[in-house]
C-alpha atoms as a PDB file:
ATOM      1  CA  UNK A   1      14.149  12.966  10.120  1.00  0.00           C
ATOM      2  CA  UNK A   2      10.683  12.457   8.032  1.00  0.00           C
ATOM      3  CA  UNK A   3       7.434  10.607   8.774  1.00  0.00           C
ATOM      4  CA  UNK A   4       8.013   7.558  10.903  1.00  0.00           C
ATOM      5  CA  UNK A   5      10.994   8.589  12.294  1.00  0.00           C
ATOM      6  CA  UNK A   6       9.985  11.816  13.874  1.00  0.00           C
ATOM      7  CA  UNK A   7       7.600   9.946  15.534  1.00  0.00           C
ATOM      8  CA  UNK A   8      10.244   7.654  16.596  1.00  0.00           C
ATOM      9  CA  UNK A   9      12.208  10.551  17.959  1.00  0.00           C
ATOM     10  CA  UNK A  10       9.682  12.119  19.790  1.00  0.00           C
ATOM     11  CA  UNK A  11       8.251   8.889  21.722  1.00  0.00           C
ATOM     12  CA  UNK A  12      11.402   7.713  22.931  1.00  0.00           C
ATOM     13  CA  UNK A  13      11.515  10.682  25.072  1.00  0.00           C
ATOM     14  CA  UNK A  14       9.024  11.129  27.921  1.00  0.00           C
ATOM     15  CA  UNK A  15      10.139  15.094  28.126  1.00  0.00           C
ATOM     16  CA  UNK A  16       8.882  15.280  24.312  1.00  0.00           C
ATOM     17  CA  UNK A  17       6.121  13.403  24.922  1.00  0.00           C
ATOM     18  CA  UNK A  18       4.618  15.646  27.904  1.00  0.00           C
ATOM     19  CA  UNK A  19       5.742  19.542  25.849  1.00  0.00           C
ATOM     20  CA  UNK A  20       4.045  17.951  22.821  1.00  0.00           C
ATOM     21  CA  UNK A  21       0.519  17.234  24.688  1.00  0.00           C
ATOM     22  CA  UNK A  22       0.523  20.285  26.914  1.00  0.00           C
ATOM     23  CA  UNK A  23       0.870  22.357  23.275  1.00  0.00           C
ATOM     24  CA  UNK A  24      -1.894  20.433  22.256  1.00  0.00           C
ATOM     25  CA  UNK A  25      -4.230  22.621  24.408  1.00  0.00           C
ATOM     26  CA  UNK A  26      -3.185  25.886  23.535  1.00  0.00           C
ATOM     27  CA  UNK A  27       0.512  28.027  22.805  1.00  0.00           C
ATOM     28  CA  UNK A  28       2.437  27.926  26.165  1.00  0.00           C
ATOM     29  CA  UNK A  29       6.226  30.122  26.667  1.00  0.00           C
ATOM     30  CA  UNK A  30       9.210  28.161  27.911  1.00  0.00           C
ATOM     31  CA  UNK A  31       8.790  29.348  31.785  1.00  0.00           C
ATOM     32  CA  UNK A  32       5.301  27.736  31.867  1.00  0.00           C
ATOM     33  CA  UNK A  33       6.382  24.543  30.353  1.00  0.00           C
ATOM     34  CA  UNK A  34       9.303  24.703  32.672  1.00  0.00           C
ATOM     35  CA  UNK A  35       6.700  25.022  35.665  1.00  0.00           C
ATOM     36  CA  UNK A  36       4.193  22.470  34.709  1.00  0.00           C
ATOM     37  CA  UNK A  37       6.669  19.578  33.659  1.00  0.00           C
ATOM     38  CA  UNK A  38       8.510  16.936  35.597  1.00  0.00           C
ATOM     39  CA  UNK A  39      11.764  17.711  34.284  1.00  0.00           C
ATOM     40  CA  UNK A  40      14.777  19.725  34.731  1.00  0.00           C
ATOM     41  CA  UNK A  41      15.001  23.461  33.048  1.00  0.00           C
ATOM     42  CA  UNK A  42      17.732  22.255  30.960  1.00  0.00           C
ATOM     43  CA  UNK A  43      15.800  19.063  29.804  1.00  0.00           C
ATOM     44  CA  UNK A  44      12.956  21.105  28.717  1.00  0.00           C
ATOM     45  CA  UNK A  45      15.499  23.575  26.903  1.00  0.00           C
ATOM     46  CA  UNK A  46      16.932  20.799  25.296  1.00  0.00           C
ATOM     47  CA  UNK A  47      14.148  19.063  24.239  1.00  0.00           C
ATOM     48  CA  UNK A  48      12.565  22.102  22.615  1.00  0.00           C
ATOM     49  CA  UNK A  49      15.329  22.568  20.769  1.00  0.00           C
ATOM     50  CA  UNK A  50      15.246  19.052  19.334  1.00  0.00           C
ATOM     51  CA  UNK A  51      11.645  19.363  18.411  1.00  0.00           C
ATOM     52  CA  UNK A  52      12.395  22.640  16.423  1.00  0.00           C
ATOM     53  CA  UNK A  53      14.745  21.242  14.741  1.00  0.00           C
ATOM     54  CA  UNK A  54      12.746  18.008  14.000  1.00  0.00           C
ATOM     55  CA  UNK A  55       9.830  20.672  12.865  1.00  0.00           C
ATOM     56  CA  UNK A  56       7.149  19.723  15.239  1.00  0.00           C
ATOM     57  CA  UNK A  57       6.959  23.070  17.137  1.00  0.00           C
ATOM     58  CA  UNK A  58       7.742  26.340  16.194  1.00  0.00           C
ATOM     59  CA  UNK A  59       8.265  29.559  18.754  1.00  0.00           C
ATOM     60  CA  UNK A  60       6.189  32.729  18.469  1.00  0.00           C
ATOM     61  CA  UNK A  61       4.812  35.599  20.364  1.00  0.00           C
ATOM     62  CA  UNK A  62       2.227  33.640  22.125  1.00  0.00           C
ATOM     63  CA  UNK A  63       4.845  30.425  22.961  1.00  0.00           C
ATOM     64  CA  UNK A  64       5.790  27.799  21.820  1.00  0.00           C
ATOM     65  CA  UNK A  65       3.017  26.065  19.739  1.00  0.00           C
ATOM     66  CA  UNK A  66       3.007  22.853  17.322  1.00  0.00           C
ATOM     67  CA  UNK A  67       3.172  22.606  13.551  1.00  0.00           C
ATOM     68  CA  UNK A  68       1.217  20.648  11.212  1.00  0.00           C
ATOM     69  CA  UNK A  69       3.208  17.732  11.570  1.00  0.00           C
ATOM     70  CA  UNK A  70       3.040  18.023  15.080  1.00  0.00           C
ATOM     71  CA  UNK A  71      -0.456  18.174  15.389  1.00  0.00           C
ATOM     72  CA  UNK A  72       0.095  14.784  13.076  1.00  0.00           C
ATOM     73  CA  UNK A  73       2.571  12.793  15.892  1.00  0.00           C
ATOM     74  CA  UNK A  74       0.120  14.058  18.520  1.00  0.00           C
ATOM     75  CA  UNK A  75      -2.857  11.982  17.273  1.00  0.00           C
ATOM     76  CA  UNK A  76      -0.228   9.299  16.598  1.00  0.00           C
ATOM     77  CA  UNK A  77       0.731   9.301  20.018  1.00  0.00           C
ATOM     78  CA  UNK A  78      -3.053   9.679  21.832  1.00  0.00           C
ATOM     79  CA  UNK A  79      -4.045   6.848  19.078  1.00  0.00           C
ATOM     80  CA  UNK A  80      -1.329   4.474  20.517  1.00  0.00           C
ATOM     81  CA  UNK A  81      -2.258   4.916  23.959  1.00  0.00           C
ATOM     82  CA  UNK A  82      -5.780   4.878  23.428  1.00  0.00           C
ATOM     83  CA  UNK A  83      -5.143   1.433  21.518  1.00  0.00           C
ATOM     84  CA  UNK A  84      -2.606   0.416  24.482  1.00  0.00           C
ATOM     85  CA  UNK A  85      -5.603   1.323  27.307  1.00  0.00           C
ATOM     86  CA  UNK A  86      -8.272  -0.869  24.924  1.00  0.00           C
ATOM     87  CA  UNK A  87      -5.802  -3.654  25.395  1.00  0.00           C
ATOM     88  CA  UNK A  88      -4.605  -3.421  29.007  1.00  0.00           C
ATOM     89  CA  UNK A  89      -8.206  -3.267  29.600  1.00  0.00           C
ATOM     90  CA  UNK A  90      -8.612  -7.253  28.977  1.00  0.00           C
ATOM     91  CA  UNK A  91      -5.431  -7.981  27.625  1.00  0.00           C
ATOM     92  CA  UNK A  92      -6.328 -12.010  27.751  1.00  0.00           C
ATOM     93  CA  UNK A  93      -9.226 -11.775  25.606  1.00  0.00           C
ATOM     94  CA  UNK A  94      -6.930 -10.073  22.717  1.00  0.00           C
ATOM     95  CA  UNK A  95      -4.019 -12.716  23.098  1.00  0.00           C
ATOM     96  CA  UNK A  96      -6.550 -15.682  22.679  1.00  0.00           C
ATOM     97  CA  UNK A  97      -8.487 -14.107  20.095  1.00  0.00           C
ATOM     98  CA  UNK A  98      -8.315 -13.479  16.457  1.00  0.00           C
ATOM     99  CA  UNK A  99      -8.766  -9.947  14.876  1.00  0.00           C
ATOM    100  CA  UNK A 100      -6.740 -10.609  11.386  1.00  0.00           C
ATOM    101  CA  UNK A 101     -10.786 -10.947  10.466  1.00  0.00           C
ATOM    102  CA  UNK A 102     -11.468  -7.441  11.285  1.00  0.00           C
ATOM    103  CA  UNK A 103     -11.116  -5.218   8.468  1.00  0.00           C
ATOM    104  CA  UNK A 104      -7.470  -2.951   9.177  1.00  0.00           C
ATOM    105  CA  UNK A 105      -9.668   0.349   9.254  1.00  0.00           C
ATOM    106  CA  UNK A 106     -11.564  -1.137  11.998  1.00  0.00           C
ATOM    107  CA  UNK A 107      -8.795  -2.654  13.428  1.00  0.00           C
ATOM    108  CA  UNK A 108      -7.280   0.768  13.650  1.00  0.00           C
ATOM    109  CA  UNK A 109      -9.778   2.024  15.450  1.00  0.00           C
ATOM    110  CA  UNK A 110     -11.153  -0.507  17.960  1.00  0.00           C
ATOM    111  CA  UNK A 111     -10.398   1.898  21.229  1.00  0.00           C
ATOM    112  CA  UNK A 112     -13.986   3.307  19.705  1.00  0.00           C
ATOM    113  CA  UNK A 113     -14.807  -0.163  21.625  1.00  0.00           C
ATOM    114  CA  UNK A 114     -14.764   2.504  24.807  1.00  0.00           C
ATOM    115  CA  UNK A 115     -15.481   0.503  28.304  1.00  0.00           C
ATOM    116  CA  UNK A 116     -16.431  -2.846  27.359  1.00  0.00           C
ATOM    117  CA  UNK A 117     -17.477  -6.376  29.037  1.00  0.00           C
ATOM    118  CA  UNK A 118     -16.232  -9.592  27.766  1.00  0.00           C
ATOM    119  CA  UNK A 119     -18.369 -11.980  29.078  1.00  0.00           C
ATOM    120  CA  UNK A 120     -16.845 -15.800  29.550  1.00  0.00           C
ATOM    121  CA  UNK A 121     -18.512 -19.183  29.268  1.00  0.00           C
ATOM    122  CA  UNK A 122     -16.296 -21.077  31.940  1.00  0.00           C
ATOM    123  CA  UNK A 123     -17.466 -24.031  34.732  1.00  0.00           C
ATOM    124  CA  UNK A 124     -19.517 -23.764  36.126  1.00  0.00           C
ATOM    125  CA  UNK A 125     -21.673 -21.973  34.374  1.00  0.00           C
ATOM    126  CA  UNK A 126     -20.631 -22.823  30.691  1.00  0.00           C
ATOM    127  CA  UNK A 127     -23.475 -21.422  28.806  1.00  0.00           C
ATOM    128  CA  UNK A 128     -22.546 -17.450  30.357  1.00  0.00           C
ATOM    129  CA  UNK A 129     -21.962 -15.506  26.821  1.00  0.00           C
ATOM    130  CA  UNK A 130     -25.064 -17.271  25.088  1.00  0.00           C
ATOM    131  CA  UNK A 131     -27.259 -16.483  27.817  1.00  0.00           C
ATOM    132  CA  UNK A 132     -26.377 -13.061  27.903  1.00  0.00           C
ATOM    133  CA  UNK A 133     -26.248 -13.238  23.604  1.00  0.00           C
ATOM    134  CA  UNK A 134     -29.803 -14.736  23.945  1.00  0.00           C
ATOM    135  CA  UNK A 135     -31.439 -12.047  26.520  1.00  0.00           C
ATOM    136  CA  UNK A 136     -30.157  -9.111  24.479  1.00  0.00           C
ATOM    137  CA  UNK A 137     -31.602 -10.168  21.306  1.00  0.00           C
ATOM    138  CA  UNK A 138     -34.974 -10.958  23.066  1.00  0.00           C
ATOM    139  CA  UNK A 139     -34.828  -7.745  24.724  1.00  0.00           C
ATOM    140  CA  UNK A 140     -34.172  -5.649  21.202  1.00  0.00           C
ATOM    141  CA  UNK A 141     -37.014  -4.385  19.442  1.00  0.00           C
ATOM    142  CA  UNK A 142     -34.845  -4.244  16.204  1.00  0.00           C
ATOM    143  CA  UNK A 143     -31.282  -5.040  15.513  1.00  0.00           C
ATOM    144  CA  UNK A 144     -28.358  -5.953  13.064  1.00  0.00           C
ATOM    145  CA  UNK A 145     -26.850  -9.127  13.044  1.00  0.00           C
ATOM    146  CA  UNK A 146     -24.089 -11.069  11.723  1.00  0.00           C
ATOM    147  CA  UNK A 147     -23.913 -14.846  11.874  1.00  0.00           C
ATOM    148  CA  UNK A 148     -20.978 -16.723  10.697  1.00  0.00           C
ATOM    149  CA  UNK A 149     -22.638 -20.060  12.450  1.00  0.00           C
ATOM    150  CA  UNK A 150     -26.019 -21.544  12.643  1.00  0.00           C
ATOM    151  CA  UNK A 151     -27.175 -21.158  16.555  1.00  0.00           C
ATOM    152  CA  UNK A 152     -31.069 -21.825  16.482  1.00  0.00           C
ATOM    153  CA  UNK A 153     -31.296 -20.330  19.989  1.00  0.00           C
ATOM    154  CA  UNK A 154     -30.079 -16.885  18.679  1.00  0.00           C
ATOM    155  CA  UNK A 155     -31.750 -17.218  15.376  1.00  0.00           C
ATOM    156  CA  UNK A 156     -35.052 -17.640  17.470  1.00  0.00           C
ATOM    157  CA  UNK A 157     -34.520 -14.876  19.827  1.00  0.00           C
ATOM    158  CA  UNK A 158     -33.913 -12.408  16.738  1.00  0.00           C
ATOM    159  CA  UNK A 159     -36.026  -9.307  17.325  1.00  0.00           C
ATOM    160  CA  UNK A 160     -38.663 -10.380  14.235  1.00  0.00           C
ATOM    161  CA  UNK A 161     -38.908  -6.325  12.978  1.00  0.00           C
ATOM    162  CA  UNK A 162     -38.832  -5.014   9.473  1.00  0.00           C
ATOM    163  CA  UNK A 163     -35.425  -2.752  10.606  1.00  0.00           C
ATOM    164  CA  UNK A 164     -33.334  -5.740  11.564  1.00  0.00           C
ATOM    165  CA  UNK A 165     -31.171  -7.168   9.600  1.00  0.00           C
ATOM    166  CA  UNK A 166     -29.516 -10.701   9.442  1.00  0.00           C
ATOM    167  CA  UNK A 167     -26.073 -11.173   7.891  1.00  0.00           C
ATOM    168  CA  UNK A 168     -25.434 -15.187   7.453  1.00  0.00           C
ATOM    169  CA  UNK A 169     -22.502 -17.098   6.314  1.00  0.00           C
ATOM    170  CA  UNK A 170     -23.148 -19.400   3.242  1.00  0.00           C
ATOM    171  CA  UNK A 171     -22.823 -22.346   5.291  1.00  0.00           C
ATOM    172  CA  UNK A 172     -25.782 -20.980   8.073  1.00  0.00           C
ATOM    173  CA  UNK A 173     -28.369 -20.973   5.102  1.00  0.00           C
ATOM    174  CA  UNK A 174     -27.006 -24.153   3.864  1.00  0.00           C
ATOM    175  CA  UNK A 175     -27.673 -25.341   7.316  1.00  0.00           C
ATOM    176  CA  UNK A 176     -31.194 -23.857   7.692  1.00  0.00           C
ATOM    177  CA  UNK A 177     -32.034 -25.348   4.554  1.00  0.00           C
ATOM    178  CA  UNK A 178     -31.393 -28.825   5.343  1.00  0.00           C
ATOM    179  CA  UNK A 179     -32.688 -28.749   8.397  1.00  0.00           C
ATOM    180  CA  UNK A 180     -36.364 -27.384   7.241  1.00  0.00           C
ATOM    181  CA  UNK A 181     -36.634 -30.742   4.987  1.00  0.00           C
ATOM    182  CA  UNK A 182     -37.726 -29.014   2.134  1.00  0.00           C
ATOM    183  CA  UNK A 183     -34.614 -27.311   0.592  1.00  0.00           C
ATOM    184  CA  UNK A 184     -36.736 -24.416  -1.263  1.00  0.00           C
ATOM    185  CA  UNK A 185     -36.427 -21.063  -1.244  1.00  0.00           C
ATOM    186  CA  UNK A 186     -39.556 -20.053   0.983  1.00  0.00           C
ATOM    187  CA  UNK A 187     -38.299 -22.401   3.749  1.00  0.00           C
ATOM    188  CA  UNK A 188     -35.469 -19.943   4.509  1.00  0.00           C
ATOM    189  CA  UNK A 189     -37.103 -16.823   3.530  1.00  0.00           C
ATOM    190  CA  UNK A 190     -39.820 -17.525   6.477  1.00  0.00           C
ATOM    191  CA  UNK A 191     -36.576 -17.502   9.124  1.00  0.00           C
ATOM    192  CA  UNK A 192     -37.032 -14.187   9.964  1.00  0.00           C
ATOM    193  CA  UNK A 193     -39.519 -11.100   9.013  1.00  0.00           C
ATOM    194  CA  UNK A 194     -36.003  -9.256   8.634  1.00  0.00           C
ATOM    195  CA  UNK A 195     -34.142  -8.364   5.500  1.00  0.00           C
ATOM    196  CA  UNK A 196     -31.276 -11.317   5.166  1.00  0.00           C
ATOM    197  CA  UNK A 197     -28.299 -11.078   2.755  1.00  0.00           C
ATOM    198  CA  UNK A 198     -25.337 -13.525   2.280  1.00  0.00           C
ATOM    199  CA  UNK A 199     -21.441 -12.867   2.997  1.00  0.00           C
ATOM    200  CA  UNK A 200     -18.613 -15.135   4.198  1.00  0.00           C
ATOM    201  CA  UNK A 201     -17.976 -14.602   7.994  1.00  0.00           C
ATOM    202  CA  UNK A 202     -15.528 -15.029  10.236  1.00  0.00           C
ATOM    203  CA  UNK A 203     -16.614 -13.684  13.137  1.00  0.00           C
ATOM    204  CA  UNK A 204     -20.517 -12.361  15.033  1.00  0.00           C
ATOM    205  CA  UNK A 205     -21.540  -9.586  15.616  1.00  0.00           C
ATOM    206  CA  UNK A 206     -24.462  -7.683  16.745  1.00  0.00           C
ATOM    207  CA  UNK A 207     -25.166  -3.806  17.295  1.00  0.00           C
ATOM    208  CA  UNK A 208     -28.356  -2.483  18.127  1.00  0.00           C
ATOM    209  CA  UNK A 209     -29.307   1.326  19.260  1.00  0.00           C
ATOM    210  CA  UNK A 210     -28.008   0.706  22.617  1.00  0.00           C
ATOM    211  CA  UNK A 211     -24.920  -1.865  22.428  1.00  0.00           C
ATOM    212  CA  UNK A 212     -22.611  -3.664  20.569  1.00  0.00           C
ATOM    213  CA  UNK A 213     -22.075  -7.267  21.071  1.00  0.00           C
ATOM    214  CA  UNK A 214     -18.397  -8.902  19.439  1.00  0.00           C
ATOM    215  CA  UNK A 215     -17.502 -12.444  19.160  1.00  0.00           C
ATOM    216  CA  UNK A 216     -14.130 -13.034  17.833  1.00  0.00           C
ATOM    217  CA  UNK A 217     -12.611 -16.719  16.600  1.00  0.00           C
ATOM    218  CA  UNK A 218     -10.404 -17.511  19.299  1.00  0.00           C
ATOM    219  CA  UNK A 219      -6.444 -18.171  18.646  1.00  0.00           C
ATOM    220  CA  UNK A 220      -7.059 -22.141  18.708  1.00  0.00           C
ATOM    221  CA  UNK A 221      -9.627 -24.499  17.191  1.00  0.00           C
ATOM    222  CA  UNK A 222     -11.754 -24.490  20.227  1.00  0.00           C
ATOM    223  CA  UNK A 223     -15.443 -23.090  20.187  1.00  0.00           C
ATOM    224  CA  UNK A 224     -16.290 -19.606  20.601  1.00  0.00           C
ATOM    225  CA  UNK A 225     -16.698 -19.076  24.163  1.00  0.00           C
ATOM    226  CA  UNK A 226     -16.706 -15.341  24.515  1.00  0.00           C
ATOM    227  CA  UNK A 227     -18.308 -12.430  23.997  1.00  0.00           C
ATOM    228  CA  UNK A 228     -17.487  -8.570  24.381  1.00  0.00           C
ATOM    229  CA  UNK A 229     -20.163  -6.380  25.274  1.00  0.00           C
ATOM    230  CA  UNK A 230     -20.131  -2.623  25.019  1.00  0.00           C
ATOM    231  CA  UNK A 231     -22.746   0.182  25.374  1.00  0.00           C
ATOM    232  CA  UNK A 232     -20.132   3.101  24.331  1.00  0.00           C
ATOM    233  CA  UNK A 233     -21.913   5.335  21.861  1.00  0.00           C
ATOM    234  CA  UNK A 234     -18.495   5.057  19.867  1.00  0.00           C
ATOM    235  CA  UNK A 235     -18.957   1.161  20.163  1.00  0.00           C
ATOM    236  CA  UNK A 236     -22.000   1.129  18.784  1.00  0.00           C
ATOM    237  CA  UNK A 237     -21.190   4.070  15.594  1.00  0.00           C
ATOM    238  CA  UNK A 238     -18.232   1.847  15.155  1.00  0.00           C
ATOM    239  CA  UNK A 239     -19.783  -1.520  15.033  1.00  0.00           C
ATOM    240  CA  UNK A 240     -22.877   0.528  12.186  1.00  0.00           C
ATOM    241  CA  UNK A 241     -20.463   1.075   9.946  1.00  0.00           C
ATOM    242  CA  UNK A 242     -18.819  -1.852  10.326  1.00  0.00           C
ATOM    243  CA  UNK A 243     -22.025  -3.960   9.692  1.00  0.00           C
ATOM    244  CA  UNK A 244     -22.787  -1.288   6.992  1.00  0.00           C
ATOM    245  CA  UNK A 245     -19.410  -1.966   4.723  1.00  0.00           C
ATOM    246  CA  UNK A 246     -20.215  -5.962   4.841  1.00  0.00           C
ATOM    247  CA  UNK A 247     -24.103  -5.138   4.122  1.00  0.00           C
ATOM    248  CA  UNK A 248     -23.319  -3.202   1.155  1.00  0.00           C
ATOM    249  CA  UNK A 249     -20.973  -6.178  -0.110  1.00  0.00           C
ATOM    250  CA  UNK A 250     -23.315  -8.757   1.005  1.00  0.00           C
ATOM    251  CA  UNK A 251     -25.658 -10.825  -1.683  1.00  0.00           C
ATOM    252  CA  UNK A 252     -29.357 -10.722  -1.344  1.00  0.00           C
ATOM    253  CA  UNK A 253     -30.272 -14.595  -0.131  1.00  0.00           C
ATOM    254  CA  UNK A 254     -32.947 -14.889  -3.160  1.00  0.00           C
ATOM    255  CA  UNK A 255     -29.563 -14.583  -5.275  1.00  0.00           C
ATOM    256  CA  UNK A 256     -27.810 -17.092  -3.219  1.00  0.00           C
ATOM    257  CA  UNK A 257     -30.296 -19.654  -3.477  1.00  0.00           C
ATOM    258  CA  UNK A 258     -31.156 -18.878  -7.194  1.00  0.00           C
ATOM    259  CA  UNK A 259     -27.412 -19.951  -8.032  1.00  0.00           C
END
């Protein structure tokens, strides 16, 4: 077997599983896997075998210990779970919501989300996630921010600081624009003090130096009514270089109006 299928092989076996992640740590002989697993001497035997033969470990004077392509199908496996525990962890929030608008790379690694909030707008109090949106901006001294949707009350609360940033959709400048009565360029320039670029979104987001703040589409045409919330210092690296890759393929708003 090769690539996908040793992976295969190995996960539909718990006893493969468990001697793969104990090598992990360090070489181990057959009578100390045999003592620390929950399996039968001749299950461990066997599986060993297997896993030789798939090329995964290899036996030497210090124990059993794992090749280079089982180093590989040990990430696979801790990325999995990791990815399983992000889900489990709110498993309603990523059934109703869309994430085909994440970039795959980032898809890939969203358990960097850590321990994370979502908070929900339901009755009574309907208004829960923009509150919470609302305070966190306020309470920012500087952030970066992406806006797929013109919301005055977050646009207002913006932390006005030459190191945020403001990410808007073609349609929120559009928006702004119209609104102001004038329809020149200085009437959206004077939005914020911040640097502001133009990119289609499909989804807000928000990271500052001490949390990340995700709203994903949801499944159906209803309103955004949701928001995840994470302080994880993973979250908030993630969510950087997230807003980093659409910054750098963003268009400066003096070139958006120009055209």
């Amino acid at each position: 077997m090769h690539g996908d299928s040793v992976y295969d092989f190995v996960i539909s076996s718990s006893v493969r599983v468990d001697i793969l992640e104990r090598l992990a740590g360090a070489p181990q002989p057959t009578d100390e896997l045999i003592d620390h697993l929950d399996a039968s001497t001749s299950a461990v035997y066997t599986a060993l075998a297997d896993l030789e033969r798939q090329g995964v470990v290899f036996d030497d004077d210090a124990g059993w210990r794992l090749t280079g392509h089982g180093r590989l199908v040990v990430d696979l496996i801790d990325r999995r779970d990791a990815t399983v525990q992000t889900i489990n962890h709110d498993q309603d929030y990523w059934e109703t919501h869309r994430t085909d608008h994440l970039p795959r790379e980032f898809r890939r690694r969203l358990p960097e989300l850590g321990t994370y909030e979502v908070i929900r707008s339901e009755p009574p109090d309907v208004r829960a996630h923009a509150r919470v949106v609302t305070d966190l901006l306020e309470q920012a001294e500087s952030c970066r921010t992406a806006m797929p949707i013109h919301v005055p009350e977050y646009r207002n609360a913006f932390p006005d600081h030459p190191d945020s940033r403001l990410l808007f959709s073609p349609s929120v400048i559009d928006t702004v624009r119209a609104d102001s009565g004038t329809g020149t360029r200085d009437g959206v320039r004077q939005i914020d003090a911040a640097e502001c670029r133009v990119r289609e979104m499909q989804f807000g987001f928000t990271v500052s130096d001490s949390y990340l703040m995700l709203a994903l589409r949801p499944m159906s045409q209803s309103p955004v009514a949701s928001m995840l919330l994470s302080e994880a210092d993973s979250a908030i690296r993630w969510a950087s270089e997230l807003y980093e890759s659409f910054w750098q393929e963003a268009e400066p708003v003096e070139s958006y109006l120009n055209r």
